[in-house]
PDB file of N, CA and C in Angstrom:
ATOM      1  N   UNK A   1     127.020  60.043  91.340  1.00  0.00           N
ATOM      2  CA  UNK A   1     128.303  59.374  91.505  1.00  0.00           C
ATOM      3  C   UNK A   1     128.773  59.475  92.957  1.00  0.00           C
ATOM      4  N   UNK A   2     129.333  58.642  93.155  1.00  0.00           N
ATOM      5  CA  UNK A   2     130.096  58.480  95.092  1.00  0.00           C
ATOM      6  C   UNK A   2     130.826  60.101  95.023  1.00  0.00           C
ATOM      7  N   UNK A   3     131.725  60.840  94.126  1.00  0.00           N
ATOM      8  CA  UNK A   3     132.030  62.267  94.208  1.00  0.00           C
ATOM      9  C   UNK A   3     131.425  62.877  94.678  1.00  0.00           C
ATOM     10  N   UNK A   4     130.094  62.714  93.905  1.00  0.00           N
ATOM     11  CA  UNK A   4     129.465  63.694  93.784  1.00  0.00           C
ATOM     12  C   UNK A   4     128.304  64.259  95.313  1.00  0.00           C
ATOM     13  N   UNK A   5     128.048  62.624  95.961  1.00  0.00           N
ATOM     14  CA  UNK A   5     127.481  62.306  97.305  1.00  0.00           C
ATOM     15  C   UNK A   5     128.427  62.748  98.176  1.00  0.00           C
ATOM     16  N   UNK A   6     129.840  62.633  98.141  1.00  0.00           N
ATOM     17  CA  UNK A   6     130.692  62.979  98.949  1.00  0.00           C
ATOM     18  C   UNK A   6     130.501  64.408  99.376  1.00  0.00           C
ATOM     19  N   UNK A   7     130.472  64.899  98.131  1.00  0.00           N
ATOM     20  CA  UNK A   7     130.634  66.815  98.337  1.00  0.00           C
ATOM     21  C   UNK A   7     129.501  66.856  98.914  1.00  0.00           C
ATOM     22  N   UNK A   8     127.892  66.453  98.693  1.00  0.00           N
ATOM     23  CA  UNK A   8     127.173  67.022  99.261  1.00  0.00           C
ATOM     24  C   UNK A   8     126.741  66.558 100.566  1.00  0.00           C
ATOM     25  N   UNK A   9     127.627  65.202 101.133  1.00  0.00           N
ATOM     26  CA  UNK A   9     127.801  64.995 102.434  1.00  0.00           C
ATOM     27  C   UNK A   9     129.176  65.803 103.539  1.00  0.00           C
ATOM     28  N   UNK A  10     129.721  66.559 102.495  1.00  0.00           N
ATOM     29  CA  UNK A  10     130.856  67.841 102.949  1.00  0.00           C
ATOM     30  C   UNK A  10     130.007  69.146 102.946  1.00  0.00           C
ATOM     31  N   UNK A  11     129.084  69.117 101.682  1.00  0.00           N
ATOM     32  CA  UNK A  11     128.306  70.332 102.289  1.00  0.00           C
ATOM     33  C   UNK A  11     127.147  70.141 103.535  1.00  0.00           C
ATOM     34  N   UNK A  12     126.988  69.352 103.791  1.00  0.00           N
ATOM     35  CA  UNK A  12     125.654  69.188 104.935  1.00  0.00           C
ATOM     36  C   UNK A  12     126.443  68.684 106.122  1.00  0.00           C
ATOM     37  N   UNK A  13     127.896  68.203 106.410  1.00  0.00           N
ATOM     38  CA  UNK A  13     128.429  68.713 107.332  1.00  0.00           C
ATOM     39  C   UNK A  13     128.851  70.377 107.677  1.00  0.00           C
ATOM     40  N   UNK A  14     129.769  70.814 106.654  1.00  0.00           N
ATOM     41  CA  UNK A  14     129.929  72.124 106.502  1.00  0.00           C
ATOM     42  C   UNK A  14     128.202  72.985 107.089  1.00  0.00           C
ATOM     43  N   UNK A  15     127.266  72.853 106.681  1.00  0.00           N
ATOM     44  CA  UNK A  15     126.111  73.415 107.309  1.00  0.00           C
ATOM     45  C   UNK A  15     125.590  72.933 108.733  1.00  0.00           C
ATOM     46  N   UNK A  16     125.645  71.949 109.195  1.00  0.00           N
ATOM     47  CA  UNK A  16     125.260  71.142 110.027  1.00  0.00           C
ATOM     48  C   UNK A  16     125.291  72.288 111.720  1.00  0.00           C
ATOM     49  N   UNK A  17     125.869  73.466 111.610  1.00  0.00           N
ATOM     50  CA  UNK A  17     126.148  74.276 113.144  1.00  0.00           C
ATOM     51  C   UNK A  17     125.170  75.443 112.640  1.00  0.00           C
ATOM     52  N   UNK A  18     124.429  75.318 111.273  1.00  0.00           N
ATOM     53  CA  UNK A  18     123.506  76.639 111.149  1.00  0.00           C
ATOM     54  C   UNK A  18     122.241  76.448 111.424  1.00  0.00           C
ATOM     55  N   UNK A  19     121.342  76.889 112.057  1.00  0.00           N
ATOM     56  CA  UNK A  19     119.825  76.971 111.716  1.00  0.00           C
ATOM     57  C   UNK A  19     119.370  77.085 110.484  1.00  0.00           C
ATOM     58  N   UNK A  20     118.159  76.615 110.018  1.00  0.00           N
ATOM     59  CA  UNK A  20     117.551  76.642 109.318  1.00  0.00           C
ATOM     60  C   UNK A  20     117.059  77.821 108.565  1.00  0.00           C
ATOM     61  N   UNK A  21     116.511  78.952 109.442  1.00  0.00           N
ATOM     62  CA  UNK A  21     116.656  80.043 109.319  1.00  0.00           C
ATOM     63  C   UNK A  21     117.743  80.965 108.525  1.00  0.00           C
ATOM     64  N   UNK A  22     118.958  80.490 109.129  1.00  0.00           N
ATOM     65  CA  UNK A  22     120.438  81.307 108.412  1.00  0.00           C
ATOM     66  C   UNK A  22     120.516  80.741 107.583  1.00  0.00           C
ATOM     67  N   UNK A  23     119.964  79.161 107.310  1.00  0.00           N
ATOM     68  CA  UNK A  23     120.614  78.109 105.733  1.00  0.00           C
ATOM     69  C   UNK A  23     119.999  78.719 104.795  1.00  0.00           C
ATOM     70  N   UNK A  24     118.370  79.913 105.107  1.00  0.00           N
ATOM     71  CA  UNK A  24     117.579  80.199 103.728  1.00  0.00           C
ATOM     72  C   UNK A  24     118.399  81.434 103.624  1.00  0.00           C
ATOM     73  N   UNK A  25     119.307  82.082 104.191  1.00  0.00           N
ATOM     74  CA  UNK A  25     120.298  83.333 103.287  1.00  0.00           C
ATOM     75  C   UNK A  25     120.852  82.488 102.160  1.00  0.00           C
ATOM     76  N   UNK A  26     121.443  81.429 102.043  1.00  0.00           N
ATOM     77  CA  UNK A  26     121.964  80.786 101.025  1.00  0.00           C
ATOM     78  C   UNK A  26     121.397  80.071 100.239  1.00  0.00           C
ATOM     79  N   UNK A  27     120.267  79.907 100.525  1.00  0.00           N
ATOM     80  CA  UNK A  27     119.224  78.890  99.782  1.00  0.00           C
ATOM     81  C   UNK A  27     119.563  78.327  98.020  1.00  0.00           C
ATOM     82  N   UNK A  28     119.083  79.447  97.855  1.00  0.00           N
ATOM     83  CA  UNK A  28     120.191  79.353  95.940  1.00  0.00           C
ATOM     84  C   UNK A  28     120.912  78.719  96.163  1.00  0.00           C
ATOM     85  N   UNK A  29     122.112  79.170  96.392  1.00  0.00           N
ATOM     86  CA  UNK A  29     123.565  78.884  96.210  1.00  0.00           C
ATOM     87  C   UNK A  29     123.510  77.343  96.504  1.00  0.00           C
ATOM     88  N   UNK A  30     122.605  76.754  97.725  1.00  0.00           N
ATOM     89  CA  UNK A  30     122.752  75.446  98.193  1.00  0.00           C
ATOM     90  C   UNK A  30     122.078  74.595  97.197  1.00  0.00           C
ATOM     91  N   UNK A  31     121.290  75.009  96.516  1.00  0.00           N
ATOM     92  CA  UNK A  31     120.274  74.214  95.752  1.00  0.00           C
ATOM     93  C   UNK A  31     120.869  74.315  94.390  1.00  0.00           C
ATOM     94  N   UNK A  32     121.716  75.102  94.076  1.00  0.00           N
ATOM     95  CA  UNK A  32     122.555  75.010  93.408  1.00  0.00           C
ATOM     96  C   UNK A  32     123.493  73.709  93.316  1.00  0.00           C
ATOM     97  N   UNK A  33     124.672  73.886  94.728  1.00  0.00           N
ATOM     98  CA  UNK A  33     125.196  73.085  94.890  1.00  0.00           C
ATOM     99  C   UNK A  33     124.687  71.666  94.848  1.00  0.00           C
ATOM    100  N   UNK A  34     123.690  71.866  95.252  1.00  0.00           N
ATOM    101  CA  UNK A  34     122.593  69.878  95.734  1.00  0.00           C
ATOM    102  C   UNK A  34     122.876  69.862  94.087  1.00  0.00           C
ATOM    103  N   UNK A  35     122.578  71.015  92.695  1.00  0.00           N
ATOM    104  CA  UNK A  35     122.495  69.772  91.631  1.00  0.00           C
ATOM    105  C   UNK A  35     123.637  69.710  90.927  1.00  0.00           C
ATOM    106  N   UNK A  36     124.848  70.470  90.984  1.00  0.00           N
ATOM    107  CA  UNK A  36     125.945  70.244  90.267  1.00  0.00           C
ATOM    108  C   UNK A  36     126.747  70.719  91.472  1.00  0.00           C
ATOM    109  N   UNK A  37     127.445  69.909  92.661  1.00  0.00           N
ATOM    110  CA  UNK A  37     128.277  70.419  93.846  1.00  0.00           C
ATOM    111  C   UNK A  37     130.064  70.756  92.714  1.00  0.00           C
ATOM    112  N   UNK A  38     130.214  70.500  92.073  1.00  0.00           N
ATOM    113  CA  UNK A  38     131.136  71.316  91.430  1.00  0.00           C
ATOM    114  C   UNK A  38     131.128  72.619  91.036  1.00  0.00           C
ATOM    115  N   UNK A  39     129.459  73.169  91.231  1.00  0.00           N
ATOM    116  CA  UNK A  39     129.540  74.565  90.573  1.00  0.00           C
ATOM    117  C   UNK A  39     129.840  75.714  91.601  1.00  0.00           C
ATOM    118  N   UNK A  40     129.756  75.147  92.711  1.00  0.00           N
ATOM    119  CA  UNK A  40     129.131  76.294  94.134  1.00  0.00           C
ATOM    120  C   UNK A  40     130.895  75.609  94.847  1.00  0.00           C
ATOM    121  N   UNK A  41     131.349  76.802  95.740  1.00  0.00           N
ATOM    122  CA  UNK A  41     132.297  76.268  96.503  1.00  0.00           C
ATOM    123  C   UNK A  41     131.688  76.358  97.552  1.00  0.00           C
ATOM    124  N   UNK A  42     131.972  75.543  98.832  1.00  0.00           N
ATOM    125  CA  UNK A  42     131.330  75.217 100.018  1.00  0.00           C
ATOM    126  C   UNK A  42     131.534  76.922 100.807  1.00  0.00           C
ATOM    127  N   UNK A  43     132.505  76.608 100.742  1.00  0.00           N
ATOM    128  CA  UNK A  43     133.345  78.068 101.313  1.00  0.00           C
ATOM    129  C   UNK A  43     132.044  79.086 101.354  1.00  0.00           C
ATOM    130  N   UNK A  44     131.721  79.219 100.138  1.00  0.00           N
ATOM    131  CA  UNK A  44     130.945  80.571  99.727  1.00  0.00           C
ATOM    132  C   UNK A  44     129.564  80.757  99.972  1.00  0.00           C
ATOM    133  N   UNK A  45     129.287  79.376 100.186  1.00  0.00           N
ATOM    134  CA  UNK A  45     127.816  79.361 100.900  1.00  0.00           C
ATOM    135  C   UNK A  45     127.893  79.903 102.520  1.00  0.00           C
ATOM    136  N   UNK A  46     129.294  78.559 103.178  1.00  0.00           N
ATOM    137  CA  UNK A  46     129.168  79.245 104.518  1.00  0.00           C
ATOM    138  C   UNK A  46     129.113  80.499 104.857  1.00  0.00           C
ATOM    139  N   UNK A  47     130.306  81.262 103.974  1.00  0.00           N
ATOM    140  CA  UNK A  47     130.208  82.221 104.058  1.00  0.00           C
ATOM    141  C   UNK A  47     129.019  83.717 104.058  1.00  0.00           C
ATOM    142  N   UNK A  48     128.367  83.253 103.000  1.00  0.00           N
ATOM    143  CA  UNK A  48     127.281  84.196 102.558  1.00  0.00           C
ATOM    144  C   UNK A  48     126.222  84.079 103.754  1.00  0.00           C
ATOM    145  N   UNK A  49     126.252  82.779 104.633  1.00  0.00           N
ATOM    146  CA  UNK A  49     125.129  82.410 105.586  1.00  0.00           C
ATOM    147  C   UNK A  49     126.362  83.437 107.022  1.00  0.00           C
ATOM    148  N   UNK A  50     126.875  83.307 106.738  1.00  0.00           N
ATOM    149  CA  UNK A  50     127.779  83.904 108.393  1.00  0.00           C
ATOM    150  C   UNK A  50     127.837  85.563 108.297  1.00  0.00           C
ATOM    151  N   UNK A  51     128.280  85.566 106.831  1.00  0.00           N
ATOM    152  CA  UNK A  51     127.677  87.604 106.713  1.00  0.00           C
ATOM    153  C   UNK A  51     126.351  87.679 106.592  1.00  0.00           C
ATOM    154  N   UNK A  52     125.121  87.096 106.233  1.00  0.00           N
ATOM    155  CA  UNK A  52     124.077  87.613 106.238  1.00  0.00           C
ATOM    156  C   UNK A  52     123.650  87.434 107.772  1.00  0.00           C
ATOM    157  N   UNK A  53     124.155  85.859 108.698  1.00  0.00           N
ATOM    158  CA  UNK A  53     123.449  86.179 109.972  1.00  0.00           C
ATOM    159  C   UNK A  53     124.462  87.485 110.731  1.00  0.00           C
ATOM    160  N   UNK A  54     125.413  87.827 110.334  1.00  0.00           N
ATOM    161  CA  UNK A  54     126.289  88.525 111.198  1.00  0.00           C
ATOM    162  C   UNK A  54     125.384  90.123 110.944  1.00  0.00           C
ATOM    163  N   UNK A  55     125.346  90.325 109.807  1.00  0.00           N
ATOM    164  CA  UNK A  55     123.893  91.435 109.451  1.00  0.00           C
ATOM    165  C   UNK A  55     122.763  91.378 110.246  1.00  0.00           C
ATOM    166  N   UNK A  56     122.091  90.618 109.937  1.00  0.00           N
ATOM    167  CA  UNK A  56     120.901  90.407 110.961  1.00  0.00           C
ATOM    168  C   UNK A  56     121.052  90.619 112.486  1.00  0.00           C
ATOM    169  N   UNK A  57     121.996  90.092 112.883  1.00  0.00           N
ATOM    170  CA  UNK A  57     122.265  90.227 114.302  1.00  0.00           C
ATOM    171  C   UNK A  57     122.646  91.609 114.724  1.00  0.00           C
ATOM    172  N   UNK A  58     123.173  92.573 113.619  1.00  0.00           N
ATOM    173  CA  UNK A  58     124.011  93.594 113.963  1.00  0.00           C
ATOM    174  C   UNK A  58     122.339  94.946 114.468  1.00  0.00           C
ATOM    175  N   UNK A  59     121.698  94.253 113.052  1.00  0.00           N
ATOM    176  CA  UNK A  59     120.058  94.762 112.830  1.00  0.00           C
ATOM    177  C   UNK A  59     119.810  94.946 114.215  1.00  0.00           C
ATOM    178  N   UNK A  60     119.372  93.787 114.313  1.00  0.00           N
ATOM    179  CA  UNK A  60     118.159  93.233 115.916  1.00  0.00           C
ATOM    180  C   UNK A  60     119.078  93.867 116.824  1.00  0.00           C
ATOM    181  N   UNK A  61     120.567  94.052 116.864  1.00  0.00           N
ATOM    182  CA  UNK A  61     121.162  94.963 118.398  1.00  0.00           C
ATOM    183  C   UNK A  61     121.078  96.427 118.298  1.00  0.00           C
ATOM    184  N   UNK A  62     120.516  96.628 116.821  1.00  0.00           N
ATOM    185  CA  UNK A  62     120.296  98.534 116.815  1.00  0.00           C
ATOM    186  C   UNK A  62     118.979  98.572 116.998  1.00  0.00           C
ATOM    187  N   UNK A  63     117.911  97.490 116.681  1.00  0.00           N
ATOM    188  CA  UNK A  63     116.370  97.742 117.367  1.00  0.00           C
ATOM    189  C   UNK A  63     116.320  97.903 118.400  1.00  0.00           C
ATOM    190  N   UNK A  64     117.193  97.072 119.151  1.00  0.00           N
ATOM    191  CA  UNK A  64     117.248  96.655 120.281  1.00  0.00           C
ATOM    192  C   UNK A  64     117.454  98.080 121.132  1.00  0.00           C
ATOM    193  N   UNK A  65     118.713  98.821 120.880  1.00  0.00           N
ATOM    194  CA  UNK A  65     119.201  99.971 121.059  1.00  0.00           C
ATOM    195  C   UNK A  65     118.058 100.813 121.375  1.00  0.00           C
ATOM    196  N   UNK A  66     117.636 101.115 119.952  1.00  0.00           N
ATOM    197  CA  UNK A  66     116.855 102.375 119.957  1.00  0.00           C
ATOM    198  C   UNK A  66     115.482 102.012 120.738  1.00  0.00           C
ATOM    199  N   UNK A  67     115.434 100.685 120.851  1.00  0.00           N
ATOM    200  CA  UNK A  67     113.801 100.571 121.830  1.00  0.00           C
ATOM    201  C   UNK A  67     114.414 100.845 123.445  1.00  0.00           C
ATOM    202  N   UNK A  68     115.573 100.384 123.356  1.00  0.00           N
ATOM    203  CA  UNK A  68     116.142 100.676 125.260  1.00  0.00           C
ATOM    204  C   UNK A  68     116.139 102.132 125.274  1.00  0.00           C
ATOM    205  N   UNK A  69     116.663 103.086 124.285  1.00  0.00           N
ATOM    206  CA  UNK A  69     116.788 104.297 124.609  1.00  0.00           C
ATOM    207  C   UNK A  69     115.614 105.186 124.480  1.00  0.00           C
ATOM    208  N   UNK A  70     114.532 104.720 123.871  1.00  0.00           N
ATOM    209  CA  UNK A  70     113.293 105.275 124.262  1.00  0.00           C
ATOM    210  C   UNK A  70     112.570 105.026 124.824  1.00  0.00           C
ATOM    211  N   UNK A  71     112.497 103.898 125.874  1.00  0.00           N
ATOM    212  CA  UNK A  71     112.313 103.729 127.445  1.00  0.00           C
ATOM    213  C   UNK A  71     112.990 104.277 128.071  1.00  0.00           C
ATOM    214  N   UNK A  72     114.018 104.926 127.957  1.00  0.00           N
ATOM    215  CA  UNK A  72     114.853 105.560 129.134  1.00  0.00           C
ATOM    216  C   UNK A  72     114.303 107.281 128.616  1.00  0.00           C
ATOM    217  N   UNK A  73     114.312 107.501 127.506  1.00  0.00           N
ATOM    218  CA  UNK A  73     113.746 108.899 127.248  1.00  0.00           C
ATOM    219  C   UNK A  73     112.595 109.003 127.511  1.00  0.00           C
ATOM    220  N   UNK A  74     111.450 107.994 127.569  1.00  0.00           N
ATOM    221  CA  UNK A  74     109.922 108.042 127.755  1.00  0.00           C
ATOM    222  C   UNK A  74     110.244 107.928 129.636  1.00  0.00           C
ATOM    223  N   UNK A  75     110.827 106.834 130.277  1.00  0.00           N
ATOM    224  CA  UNK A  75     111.283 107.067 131.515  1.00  0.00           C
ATOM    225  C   UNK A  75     111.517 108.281 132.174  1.00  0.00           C
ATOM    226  N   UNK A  76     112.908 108.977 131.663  1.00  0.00           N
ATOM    227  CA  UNK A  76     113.680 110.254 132.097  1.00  0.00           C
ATOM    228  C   UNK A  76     112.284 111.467 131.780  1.00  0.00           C
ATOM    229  N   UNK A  77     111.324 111.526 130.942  1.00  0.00           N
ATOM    230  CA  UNK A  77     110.036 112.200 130.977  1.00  0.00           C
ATOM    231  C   UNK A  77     109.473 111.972 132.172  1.00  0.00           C
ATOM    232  N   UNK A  78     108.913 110.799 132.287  1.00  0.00           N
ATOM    233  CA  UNK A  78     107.981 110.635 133.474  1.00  0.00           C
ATOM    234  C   UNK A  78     108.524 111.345 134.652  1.00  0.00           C
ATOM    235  N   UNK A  79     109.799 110.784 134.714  1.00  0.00           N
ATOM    236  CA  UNK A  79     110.576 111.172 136.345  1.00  0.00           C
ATOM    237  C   UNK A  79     110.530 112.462 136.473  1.00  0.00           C
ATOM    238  N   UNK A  80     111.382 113.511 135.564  1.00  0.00           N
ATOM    239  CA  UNK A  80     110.885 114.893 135.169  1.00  0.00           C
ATOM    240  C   UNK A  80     109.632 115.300 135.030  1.00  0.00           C
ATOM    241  N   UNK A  81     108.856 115.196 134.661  1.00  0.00           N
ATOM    242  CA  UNK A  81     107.152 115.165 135.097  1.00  0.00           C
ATOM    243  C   UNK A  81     106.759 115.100 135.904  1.00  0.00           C
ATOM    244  N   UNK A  82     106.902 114.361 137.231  1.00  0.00           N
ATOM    245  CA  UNK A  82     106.705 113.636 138.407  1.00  0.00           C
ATOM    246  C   UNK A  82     107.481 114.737 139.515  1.00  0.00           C
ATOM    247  N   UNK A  83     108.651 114.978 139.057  1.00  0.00           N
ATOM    248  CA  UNK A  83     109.554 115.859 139.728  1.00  0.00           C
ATOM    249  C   UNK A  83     110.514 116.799 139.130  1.00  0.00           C
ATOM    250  N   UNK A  84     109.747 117.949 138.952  1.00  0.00           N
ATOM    251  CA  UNK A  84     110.715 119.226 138.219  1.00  0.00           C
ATOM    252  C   UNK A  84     111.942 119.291 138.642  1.00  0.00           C
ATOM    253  N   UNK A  85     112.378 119.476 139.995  1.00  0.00           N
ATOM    254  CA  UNK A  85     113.211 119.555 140.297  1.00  0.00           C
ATOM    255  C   UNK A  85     114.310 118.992 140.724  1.00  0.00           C
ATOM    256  N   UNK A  86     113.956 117.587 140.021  1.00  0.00           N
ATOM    257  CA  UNK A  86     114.859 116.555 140.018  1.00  0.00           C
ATOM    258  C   UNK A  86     116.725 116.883 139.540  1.00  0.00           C
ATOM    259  N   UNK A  87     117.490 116.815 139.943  1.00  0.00           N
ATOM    260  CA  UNK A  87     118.793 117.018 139.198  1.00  0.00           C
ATOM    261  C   UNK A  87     119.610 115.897 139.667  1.00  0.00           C
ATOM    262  N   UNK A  88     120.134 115.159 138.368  1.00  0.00           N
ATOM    263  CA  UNK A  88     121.308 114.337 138.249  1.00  0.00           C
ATOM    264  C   UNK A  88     121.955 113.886 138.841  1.00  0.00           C
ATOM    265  N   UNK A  89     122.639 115.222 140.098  1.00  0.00           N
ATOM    266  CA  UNK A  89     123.444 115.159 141.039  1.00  0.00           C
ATOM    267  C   UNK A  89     122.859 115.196 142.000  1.00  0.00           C
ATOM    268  N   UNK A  90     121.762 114.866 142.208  1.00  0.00           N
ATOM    269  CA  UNK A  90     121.225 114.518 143.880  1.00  0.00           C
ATOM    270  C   UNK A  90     121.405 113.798 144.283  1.00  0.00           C
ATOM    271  N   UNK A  91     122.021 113.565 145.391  1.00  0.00           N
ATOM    272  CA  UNK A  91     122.216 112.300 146.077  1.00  0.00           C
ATOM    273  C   UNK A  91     121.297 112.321 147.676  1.00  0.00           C
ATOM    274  N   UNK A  92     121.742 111.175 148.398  1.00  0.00           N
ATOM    275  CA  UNK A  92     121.101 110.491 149.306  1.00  0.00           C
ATOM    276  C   UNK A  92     121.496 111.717 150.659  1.00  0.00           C
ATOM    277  N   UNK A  93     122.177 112.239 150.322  1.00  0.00           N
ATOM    278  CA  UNK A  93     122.794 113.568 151.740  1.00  0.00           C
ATOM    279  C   UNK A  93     121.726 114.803 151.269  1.00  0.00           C
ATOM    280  N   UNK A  94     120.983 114.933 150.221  1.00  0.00           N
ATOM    281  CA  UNK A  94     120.230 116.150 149.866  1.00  0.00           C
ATOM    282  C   UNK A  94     119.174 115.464 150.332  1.00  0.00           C
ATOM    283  N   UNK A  95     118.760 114.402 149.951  1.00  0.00           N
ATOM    284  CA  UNK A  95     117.676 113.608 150.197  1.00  0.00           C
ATOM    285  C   UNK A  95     117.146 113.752 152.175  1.00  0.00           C
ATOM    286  N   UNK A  96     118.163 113.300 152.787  1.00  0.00           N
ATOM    287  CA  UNK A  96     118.123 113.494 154.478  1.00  0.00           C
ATOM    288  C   UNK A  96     117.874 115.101 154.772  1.00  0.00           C
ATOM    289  N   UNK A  97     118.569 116.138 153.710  1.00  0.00           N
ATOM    290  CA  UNK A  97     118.036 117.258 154.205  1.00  0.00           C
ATOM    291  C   UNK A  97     116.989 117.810 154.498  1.00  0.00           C
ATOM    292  N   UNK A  98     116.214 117.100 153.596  1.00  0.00           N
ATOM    293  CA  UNK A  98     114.602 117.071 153.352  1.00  0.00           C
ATOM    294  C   UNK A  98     114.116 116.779 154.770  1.00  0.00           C
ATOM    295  N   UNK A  99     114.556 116.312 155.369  1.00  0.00           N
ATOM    296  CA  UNK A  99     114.439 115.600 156.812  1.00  0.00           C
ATOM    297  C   UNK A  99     114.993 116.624 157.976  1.00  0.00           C
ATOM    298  N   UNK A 100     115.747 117.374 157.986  1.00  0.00           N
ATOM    299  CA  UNK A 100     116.549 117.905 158.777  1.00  0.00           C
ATOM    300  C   UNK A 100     116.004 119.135 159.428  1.00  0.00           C
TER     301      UNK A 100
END
């Protein structure tokens, strides 16, 4: 029915700013909607696709995390390895002493 095309030309605008990728968090729910768009509210699809990518994203910035901070711990090894007597607070005036 023209209703019924309507809603699911409101839901495929309503989706139209997601990837493909984020549309399969909702997949059900949409394929749902495609066969009875009265059963599914639009709302709840977007939704379920914006908390699951907002999850994912939160994921990939704590991989992300813990791979930067064990380059800097595998790093801060080497340098310490390289130089025992390295300390924190050395600066560029200890450095010239070396020179002096």
């Amino acid at each position: 029915t023209m209703k019924k095309e309507r809603k699911v030309a409101e839901l495929n605008q309503a989706l139209s700013s997601f990837t493909d990728e984020e549309k399969k968090y909702a997949e059900a729910e949409i394929k749902a909607f495609n066969e009875d768009p009265f059963s599914v509210e639009i709302n709840s699809i977007t939704t379920k696709i914006e908390a699951a990518s907002y999850r994912k994203m939160r994921e990939d910035q704590k991989t992300q995390n813990s791979e930067i901070n064990s380059i800097k711990d595998e790093f801060d090894g080497i340098i310490s390895a390289v130089d025992p007597i390295h300390k924190d607070d050395s600066s560029i005036e200890d450095f010239d002493d070396c020179f002096a």
